[in-house]
PDB file of N, CA and C in Angstrom:
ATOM      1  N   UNK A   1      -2.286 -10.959  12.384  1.00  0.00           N
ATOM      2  CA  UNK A   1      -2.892  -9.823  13.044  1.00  0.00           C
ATOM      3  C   UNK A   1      -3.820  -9.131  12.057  1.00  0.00           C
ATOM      4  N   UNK A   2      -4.980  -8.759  12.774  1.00  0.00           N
ATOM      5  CA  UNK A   2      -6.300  -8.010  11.911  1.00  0.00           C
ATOM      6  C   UNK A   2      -6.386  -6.790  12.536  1.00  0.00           C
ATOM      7  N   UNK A   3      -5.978  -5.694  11.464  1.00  0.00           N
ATOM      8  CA  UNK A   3      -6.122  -4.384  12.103  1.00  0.00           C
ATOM      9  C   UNK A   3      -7.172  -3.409  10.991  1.00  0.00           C
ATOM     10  N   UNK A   4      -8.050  -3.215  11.731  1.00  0.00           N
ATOM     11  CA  UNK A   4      -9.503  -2.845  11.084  1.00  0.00           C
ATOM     12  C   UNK A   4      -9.344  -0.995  11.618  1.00  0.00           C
ATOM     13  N   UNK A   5      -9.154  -0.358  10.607  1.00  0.00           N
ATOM     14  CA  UNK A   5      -9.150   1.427  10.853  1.00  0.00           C
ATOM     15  C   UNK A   5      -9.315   1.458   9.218  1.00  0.00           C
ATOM     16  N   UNK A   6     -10.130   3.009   9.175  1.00  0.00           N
ATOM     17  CA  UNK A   6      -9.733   4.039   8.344  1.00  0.00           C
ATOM     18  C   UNK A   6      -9.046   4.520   7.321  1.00  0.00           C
ATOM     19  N   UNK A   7      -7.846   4.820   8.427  1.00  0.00           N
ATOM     20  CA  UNK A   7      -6.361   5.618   8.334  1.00  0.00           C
ATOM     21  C   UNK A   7      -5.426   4.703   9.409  1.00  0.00           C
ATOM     22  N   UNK A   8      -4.318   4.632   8.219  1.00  0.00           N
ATOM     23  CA  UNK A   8      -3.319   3.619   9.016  1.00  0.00           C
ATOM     24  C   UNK A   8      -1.987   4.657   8.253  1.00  0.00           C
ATOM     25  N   UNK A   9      -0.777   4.000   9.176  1.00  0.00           N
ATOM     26  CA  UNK A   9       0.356   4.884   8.487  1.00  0.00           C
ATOM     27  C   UNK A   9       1.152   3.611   8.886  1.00  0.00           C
ATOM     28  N   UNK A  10       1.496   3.030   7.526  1.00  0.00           N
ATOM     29  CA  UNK A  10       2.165   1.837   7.756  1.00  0.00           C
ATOM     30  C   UNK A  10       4.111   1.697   7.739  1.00  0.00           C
ATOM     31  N   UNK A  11       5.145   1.429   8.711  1.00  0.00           N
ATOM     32  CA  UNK A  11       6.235   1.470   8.357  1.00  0.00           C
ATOM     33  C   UNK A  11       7.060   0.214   7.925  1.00  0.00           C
ATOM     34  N   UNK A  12       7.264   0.000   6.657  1.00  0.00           N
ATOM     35  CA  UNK A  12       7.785  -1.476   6.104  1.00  0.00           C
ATOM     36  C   UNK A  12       9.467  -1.350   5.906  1.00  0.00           C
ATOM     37  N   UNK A  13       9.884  -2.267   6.115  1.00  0.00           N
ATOM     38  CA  UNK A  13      11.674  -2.554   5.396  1.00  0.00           C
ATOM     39  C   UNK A  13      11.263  -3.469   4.641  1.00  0.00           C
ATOM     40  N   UNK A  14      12.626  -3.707   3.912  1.00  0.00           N
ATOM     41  CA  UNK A  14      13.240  -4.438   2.772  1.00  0.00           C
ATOM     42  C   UNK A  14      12.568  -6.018   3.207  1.00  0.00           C
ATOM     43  N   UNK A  15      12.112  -6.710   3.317  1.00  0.00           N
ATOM     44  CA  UNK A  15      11.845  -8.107   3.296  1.00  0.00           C
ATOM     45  C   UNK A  15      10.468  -8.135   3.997  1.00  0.00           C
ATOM     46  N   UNK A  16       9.642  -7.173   4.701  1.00  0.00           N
ATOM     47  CA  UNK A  16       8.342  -7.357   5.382  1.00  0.00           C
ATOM     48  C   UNK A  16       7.464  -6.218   3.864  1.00  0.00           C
ATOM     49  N   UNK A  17       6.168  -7.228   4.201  1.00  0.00           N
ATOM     50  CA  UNK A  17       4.642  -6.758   3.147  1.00  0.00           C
ATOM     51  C   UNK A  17       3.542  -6.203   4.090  1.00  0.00           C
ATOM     52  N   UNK A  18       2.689  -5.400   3.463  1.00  0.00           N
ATOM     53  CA  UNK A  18       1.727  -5.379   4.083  1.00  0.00           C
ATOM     54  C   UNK A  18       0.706  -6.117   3.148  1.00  0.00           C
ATOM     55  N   UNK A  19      -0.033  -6.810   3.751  1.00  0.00           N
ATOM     56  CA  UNK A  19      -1.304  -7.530   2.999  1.00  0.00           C
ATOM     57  C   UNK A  19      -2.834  -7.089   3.197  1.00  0.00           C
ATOM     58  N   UNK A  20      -3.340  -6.265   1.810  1.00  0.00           N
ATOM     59  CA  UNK A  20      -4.820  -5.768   2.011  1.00  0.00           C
ATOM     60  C   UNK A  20      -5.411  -6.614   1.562  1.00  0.00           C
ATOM     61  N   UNK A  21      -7.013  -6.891   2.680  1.00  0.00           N
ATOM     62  CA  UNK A  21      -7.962  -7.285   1.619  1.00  0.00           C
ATOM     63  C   UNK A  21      -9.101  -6.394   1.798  1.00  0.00           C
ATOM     64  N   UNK A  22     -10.041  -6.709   0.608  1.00  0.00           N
ATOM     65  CA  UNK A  22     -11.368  -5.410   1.082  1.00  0.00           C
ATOM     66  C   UNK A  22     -11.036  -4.324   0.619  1.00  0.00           C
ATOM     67  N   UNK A  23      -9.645  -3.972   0.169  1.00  0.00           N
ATOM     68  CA  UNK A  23      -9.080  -2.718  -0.304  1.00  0.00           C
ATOM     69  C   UNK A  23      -9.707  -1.936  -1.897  1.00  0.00           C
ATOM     70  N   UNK A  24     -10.562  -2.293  -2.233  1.00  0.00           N
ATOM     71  CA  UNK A  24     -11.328  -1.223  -3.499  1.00  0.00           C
ATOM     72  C   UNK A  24     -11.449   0.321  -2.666  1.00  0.00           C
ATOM     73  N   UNK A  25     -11.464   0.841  -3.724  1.00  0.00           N
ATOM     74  CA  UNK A  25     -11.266   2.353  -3.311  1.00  0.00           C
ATOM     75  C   UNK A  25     -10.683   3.281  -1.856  1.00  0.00           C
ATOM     76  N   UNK A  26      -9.307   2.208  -1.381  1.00  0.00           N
ATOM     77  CA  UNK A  26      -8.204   2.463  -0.451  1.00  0.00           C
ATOM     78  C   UNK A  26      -6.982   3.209  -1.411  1.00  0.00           C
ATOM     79  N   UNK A  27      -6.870   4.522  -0.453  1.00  0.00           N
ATOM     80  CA  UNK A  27      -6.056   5.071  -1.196  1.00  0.00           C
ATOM     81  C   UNK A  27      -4.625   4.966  -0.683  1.00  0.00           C
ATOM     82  N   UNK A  28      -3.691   4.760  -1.115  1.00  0.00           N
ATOM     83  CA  UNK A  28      -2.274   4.271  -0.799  1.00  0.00           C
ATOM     84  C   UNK A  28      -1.319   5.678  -1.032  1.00  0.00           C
ATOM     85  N   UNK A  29      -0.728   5.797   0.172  1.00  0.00           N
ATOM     86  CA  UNK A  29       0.249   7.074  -0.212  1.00  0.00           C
ATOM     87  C   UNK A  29       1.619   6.873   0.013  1.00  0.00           C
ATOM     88  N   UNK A  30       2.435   6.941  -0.499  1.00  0.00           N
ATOM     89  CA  UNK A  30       3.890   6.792  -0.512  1.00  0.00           C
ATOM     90  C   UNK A  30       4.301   7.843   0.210  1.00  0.00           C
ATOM     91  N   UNK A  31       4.704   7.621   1.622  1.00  0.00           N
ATOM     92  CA  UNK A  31       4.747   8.749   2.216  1.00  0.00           C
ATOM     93  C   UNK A  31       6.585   9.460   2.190  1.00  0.00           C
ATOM     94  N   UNK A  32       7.427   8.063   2.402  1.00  0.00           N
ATOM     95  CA  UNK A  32       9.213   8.088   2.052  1.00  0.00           C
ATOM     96  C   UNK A  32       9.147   6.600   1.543  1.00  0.00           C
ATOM     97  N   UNK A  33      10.010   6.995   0.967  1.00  0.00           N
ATOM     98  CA  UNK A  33      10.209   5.646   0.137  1.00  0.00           C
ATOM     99  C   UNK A  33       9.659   5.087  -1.051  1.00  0.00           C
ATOM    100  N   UNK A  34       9.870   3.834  -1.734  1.00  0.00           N
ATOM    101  CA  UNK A  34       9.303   3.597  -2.788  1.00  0.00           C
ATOM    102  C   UNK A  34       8.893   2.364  -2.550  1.00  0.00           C
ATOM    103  N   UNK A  35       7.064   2.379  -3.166  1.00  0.00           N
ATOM    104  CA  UNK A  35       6.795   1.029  -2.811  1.00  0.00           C
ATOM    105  C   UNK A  35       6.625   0.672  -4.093  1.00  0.00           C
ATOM    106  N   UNK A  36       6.369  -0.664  -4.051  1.00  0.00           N
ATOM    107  CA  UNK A  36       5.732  -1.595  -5.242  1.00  0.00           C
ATOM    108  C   UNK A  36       4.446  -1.876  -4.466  1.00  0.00           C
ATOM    109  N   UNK A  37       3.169  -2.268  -5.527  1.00  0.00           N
ATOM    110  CA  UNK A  37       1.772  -2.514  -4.823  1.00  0.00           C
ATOM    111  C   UNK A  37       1.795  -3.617  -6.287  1.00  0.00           C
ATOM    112  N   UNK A  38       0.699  -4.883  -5.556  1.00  0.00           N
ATOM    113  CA  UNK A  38       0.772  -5.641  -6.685  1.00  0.00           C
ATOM    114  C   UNK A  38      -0.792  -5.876  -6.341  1.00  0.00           C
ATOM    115  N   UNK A  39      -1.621  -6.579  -7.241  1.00  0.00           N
ATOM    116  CA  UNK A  39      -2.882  -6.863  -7.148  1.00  0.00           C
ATOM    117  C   UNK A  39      -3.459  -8.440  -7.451  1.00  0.00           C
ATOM    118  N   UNK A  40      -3.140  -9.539  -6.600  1.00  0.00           N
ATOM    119  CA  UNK A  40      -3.847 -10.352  -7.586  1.00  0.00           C
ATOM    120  C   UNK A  40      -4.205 -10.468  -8.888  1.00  0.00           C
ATOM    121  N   UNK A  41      -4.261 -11.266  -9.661  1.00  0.00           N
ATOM    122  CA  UNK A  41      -4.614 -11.111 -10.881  1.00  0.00           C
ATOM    123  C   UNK A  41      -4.477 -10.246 -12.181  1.00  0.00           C
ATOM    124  N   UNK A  42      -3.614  -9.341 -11.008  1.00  0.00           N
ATOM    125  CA  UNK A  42      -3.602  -7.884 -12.084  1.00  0.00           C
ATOM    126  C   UNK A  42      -2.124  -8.004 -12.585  1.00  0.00           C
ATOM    127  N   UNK A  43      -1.949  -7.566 -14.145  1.00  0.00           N
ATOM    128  CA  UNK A  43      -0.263  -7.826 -14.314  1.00  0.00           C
ATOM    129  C   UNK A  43       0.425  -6.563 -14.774  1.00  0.00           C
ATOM    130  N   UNK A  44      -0.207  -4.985 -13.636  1.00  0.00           N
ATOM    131  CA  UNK A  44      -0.016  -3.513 -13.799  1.00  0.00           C
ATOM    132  C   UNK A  44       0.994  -4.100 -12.635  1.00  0.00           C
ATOM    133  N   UNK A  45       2.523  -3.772 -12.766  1.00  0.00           N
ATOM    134  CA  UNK A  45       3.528  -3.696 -11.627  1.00  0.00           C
ATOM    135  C   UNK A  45       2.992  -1.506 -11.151  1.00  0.00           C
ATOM    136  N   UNK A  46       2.812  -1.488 -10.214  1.00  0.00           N
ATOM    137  CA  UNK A  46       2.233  -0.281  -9.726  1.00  0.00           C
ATOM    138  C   UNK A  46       3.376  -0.075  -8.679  1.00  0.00           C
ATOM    139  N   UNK A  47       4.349   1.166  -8.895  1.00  0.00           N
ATOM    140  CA  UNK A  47       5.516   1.679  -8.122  1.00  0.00           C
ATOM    141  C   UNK A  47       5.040   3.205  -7.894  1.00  0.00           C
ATOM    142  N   UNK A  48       4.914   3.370  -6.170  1.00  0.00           N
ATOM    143  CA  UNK A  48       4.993   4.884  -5.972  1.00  0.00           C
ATOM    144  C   UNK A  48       6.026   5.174  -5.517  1.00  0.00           C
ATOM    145  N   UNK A  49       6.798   6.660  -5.801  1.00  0.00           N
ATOM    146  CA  UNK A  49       7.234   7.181  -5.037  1.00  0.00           C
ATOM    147  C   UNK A  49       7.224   8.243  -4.113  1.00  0.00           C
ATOM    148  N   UNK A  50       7.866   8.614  -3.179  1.00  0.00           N
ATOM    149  CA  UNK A  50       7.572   9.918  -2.141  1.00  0.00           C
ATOM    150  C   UNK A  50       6.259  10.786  -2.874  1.00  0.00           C
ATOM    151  N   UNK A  51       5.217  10.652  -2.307  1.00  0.00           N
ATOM    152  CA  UNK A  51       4.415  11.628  -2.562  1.00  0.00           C
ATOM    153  C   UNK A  51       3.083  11.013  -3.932  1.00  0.00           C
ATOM    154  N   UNK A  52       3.359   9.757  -4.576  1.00  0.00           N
ATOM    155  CA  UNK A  52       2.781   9.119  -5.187  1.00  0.00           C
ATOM    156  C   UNK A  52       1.683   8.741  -4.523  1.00  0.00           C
ATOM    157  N   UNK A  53       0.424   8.918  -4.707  1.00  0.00           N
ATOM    158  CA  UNK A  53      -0.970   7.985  -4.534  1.00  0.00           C
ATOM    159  C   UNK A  53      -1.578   7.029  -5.662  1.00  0.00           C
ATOM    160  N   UNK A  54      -1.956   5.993  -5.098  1.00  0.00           N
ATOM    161  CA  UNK A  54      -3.221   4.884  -6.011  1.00  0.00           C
ATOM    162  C   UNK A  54      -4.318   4.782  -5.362  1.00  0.00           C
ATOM    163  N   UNK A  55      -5.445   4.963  -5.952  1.00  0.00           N
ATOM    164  CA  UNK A  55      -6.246   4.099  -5.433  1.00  0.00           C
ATOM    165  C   UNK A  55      -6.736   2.996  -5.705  1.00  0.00           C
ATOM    166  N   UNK A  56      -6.602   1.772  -5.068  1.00  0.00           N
ATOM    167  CA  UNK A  56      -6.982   0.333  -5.169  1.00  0.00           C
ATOM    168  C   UNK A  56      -8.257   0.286  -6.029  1.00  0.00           C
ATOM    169  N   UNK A  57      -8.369  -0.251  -7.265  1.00  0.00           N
ATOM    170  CA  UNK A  57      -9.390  -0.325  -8.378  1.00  0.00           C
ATOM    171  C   UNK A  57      -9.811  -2.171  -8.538  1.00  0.00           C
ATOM    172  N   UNK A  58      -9.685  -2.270  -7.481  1.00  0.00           N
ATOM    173  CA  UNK A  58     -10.108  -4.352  -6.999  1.00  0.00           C
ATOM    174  C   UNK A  58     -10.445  -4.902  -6.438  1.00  0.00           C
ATOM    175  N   UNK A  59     -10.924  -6.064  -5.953  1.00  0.00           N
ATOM    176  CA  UNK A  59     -11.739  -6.523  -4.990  1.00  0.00           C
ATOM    177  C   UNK A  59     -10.885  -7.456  -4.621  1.00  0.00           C
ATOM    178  N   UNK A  60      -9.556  -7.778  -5.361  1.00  0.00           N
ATOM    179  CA  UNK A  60      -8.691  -8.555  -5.076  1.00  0.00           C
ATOM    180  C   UNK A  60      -7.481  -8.082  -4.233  1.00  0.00           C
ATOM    181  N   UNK A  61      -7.142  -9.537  -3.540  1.00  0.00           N
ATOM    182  CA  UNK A  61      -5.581  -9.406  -2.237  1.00  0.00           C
ATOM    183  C   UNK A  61      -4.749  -8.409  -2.852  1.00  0.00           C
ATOM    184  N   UNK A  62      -4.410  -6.918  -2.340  1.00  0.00           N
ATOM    185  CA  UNK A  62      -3.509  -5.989  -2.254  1.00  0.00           C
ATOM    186  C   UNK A  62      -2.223  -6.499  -1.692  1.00  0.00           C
ATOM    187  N   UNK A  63      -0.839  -5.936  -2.423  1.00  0.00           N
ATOM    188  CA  UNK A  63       0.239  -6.676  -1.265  1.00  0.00           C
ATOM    189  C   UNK A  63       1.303  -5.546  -1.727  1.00  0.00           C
ATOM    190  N   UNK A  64       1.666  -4.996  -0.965  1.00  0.00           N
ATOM    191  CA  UNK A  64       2.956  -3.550  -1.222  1.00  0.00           C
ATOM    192  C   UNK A  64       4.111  -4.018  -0.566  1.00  0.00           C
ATOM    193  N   UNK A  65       5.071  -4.043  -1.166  1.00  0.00           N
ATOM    194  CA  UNK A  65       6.609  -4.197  -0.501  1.00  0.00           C
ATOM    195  C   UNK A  65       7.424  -2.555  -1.024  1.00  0.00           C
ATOM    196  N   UNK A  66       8.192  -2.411  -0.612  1.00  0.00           N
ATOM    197  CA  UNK A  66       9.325  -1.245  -0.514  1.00  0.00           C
ATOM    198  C   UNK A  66      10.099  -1.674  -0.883  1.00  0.00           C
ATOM    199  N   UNK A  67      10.557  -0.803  -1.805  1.00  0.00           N
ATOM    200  CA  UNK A  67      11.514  -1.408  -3.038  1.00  0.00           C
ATOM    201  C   UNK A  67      12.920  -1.406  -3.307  1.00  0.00           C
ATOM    202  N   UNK A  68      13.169  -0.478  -2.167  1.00  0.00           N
ATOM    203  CA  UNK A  68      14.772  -0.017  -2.292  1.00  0.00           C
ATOM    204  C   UNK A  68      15.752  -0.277  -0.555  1.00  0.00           C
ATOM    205  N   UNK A  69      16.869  -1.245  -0.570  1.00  0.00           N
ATOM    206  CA  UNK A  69      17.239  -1.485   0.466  1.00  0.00           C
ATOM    207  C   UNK A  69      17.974  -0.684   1.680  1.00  0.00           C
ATOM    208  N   UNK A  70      17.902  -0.585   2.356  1.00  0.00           N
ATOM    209  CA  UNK A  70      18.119   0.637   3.163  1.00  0.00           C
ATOM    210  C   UNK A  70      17.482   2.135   3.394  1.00  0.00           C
ATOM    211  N   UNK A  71      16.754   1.793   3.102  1.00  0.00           N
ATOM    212  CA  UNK A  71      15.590   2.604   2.944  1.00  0.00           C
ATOM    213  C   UNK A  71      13.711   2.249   3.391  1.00  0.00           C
ATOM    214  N   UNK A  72      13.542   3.009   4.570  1.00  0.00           N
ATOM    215  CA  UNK A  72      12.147   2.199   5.247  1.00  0.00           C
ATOM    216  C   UNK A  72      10.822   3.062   4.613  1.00  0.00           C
ATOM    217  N   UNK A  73       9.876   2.225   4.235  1.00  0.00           N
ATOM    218  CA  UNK A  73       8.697   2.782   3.441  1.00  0.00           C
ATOM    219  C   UNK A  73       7.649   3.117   4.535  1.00  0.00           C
ATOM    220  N   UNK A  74       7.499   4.477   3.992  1.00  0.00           N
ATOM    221  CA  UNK A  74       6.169   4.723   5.258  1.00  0.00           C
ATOM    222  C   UNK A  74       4.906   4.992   4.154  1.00  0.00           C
ATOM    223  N   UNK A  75       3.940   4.214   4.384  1.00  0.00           N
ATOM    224  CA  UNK A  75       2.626   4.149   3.668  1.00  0.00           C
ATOM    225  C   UNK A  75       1.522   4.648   4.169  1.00  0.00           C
ATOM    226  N   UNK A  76       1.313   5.611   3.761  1.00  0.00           N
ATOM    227  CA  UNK A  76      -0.438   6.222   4.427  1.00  0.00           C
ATOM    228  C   UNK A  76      -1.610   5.256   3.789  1.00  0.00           C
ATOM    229  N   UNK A  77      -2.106   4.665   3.975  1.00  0.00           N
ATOM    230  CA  UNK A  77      -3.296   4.044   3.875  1.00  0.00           C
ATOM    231  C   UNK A  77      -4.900   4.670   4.595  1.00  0.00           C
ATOM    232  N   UNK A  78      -6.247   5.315   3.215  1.00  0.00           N
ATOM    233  CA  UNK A  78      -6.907   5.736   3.779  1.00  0.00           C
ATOM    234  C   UNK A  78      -7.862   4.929   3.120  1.00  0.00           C
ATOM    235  N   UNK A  79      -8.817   4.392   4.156  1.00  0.00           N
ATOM    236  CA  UNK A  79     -10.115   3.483   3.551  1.00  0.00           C
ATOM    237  C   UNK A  79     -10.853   4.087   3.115  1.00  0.00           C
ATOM    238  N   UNK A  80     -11.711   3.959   2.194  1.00  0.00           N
ATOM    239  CA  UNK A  80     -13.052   4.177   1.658  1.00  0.00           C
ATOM    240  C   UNK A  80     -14.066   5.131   2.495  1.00  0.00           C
ATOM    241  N   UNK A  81     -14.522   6.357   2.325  1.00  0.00           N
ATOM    242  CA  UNK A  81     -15.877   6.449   3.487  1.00  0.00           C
ATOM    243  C   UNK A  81     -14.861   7.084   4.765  1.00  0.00           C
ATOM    244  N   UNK A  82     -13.694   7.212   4.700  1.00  0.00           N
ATOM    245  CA  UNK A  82     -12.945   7.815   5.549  1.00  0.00           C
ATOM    246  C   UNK A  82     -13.194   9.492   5.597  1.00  0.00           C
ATOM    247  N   UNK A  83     -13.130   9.931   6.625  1.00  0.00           N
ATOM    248  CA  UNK A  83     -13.635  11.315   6.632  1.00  0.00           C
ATOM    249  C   UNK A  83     -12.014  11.791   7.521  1.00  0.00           C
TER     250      UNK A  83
END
């Protein structure tokens, strides 16, 4: 599935990812929970928690899992040029 927005508010468990691409200057918000964000090529392990932001500094495959079991990650995701 290809879901093309903005602003997304993503809800993950323990064994599902979300997969960015295109993601340079997407800002990632840890909204509950704790994610891990990993970057292609990149070997920065990047962990937010509640209230933590990144912004994606790559042109490379984004991939965030949630890090703690029993516990569901809600991710604000805002694209680039987003108003």
């Amino acid at each position: 599935m290809r879901i093309d927005t903005h602003h997304a508010r993503l809800p993950l468990r323990i064994g599902e990812a979300a997969h960015l691409r295109d993601a340079r200057d997407t800002r990632l918000t840890s909204l509950r929970g704790i994610a891990w964000v990993t970057i292609d090529g990149d070997r920065r392990d990047i962990v937010l928690e509640p209230g933590d932001s990144f912004v994606v500094d790559s042109d490379a495959r984004v991939v965030v899992y949630p890090l703690r079991a029993g516990h569901a990650l809600e991710l604000a995701v805002d694209a680039a040029g987003a108003s």
